[in-house]
Protein backbone atom coordinates (compact mmCIF):
# COMPACT_ATOMS: atom_id res chain seq x y z
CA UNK A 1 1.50 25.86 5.53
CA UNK A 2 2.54 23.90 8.47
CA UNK A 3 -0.59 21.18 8.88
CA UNK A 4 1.04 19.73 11.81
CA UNK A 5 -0.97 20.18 14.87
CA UNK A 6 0.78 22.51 17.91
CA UNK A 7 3.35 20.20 19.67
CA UNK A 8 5.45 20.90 22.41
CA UNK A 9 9.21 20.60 21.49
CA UNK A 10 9.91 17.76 23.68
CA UNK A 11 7.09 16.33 22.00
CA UNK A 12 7.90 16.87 18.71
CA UNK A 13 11.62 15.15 19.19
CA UNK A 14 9.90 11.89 19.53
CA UNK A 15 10.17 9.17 17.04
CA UNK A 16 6.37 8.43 17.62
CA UNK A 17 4.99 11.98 17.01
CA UNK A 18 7.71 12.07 13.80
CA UNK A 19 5.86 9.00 12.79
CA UNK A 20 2.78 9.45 12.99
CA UNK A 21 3.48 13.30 10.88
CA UNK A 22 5.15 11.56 8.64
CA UNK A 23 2.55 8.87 7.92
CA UNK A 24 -0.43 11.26 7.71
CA UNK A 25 1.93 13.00 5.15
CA UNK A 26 2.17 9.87 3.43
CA UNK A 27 -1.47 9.14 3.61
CA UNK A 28 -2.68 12.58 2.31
CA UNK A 29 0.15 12.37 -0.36
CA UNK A 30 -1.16 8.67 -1.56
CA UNK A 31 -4.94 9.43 -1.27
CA UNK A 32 -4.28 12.47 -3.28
CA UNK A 33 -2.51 10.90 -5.76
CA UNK A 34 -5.00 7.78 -5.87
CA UNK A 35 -7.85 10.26 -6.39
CA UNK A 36 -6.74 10.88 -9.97
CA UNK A 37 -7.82 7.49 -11.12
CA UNK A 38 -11.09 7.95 -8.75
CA UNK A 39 -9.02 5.38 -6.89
CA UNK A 40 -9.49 5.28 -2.59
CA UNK A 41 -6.63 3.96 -0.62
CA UNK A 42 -8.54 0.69 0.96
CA UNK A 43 -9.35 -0.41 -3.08
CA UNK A 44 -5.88 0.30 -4.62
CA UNK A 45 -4.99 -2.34 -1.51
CA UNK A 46 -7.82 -4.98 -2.16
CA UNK A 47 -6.76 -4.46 -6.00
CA UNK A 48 -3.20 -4.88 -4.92
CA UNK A 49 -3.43 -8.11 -3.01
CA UNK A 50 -6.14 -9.82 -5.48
CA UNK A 51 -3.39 -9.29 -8.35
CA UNK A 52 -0.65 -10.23 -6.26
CA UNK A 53 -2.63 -13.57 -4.49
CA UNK A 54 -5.73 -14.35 -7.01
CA UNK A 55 -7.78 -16.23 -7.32
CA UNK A 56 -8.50 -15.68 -3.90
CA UNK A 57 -11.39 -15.85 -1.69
CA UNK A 58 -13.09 -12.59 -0.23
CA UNK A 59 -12.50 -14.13 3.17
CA UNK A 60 -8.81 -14.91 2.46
CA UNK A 61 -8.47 -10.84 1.40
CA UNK A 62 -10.25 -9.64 4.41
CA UNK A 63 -7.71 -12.02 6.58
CA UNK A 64 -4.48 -11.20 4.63
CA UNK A 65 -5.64 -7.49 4.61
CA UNK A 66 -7.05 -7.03 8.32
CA UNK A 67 -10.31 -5.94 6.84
CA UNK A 68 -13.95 -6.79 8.12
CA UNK A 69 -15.64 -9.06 6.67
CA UNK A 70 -18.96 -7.04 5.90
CA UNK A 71 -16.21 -3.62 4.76
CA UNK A 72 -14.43 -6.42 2.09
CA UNK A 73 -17.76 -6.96 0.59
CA UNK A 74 -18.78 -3.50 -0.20
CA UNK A 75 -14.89 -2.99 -1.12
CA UNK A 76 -15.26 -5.83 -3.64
CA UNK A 77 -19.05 -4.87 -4.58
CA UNK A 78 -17.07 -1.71 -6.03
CA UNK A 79 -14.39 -2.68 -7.62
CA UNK A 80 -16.43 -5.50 -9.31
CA UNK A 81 -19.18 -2.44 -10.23
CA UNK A 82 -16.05 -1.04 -12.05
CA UNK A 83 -15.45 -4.00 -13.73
CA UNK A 84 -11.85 -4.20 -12.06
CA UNK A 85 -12.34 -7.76 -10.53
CA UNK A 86 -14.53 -10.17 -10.99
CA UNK A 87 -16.12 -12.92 -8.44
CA UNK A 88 -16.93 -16.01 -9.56
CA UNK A 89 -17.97 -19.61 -7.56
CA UNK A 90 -14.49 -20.89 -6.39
CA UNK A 91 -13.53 -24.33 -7.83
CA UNK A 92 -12.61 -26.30 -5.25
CA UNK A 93 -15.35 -24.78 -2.64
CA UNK A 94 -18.63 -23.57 -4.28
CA UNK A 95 -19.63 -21.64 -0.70
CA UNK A 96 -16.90 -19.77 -1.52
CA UNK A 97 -16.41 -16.94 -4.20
CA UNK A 98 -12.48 -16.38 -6.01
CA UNK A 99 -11.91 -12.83 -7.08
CA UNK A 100 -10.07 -12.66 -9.65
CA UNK A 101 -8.51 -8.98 -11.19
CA UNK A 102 -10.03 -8.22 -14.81
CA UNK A 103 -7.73 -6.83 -17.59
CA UNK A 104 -9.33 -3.14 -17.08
CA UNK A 105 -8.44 -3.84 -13.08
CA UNK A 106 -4.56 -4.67 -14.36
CA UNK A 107 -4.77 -1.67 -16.31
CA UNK A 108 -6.07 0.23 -13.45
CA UNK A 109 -3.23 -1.08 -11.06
CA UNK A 110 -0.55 0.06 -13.23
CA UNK A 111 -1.99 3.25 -13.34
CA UNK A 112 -2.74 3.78 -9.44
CA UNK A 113 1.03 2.13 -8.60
CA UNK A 114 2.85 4.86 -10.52
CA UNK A 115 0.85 7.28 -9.04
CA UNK A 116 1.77 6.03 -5.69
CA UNK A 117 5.11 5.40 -6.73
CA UNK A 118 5.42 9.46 -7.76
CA UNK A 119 3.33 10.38 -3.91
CA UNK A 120 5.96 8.22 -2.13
CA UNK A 121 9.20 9.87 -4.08
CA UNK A 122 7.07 13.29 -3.06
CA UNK A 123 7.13 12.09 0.56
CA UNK A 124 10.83 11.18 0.50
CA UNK A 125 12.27 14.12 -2.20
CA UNK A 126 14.04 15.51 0.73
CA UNK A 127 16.30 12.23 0.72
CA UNK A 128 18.85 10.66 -0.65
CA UNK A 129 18.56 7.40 -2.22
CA UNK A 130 20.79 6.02 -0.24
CA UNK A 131 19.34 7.87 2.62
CA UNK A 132 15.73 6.33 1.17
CA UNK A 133 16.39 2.61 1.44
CA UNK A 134 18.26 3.26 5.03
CA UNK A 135 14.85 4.77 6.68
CA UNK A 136 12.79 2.03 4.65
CA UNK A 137 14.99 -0.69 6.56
CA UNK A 138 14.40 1.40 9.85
CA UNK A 139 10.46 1.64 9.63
CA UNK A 140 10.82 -2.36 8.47
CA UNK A 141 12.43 -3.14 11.26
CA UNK A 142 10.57 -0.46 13.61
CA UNK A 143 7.18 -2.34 12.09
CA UNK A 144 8.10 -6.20 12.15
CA UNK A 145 10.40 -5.92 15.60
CA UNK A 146 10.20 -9.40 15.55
CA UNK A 147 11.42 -10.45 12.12
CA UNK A 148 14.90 -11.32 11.47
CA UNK A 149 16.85 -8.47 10.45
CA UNK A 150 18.97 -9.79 7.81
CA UNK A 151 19.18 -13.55 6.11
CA UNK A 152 15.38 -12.91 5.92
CA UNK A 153 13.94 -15.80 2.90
CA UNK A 154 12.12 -12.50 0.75
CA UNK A 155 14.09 -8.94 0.10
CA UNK A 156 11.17 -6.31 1.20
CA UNK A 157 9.39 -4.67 -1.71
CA UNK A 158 11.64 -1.23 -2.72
CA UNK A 159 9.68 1.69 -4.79
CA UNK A 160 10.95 2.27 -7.65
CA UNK A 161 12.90 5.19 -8.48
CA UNK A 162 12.72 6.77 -11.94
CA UNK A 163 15.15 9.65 -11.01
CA UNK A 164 17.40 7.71 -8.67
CA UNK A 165 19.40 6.58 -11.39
CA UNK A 166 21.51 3.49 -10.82
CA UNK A 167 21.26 1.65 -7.30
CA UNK A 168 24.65 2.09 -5.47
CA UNK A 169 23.81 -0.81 -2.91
């Protein structure tokens, strides 16, 4: 079933309209996915970014994420519920609370990233690998115009592939 809303054909030649189908694809693919763990999308991202940058403070998440201040606190109120992160009086600024991800939150991750991992390689089947990395360096470069395109100081994160096989770049 074609979930794609009516488009005219010039329309639907556009690399804006393609977008935008493909991320919604992408979006229900993830949130699916995500919802096996009783995971939402905005969570598995707070999770993501407090393993990747903790111990961080709530207002250094809501800046590095583009969230709302008052929307990070009931995010974090949640996954702290779960016992996924925990908040504790930062160190160096006792205003300030450092979230921190729990073992159970690691355990979670891990779980949640293959699951993403499998929605993405859904999203792309119709790929090659080859043909995989080439549109990831396309929407990289379509969504950071400004960044250099190559010499860059970090390589951009790359999902892996279980069925791939070996990398031919």
């Amino acid at each position: 079933m074609d979930e794609a809303p009516y488009a005219p054909t010039r329309i639907r030649g556009l690399p804006s309209w393609l977008l935008g189908r493909a991320a919604a694809r992408g979006h229900r693919l993830v949130a699916e996915a995500l919802s096996a763990e009783g995971m939402r999308m905005m969570h598995h991202a707070v999770l993501s970014a407090v393993a990747e940058l903790g111990p961080v403070s709530q207002a250094q998440l809501g800046r590095s994420l583009s969230i709302d201040p008052k929307d990070m606190v009931a995010i974090v109120n949640d996954l702290q519920s779960g016992g996924l992160v925990t908040r504790t009086p930062d160190p160096t600024d006792r205003r300030k609370n450092a979230i921190t991800i729990s073992a159970s939150g690691k355990d979670r991750l891990r779980r949640t990233e293959r699951l993403g991992d499998k929605a993405n390689d859904e999203l792309t089947a119709a790929l090659t690998p080859i043909e995989r990395d080439q549109l990831i360096d396309l929407l990289t470069r379509i969504a950071h115009p400004k960044e250099p395109c190559s010499g860059a100081d970090e390589t951009p994160y790359r999902y892996p592939r279980e069925s791939a096989g070996p990398s031919t770049n």
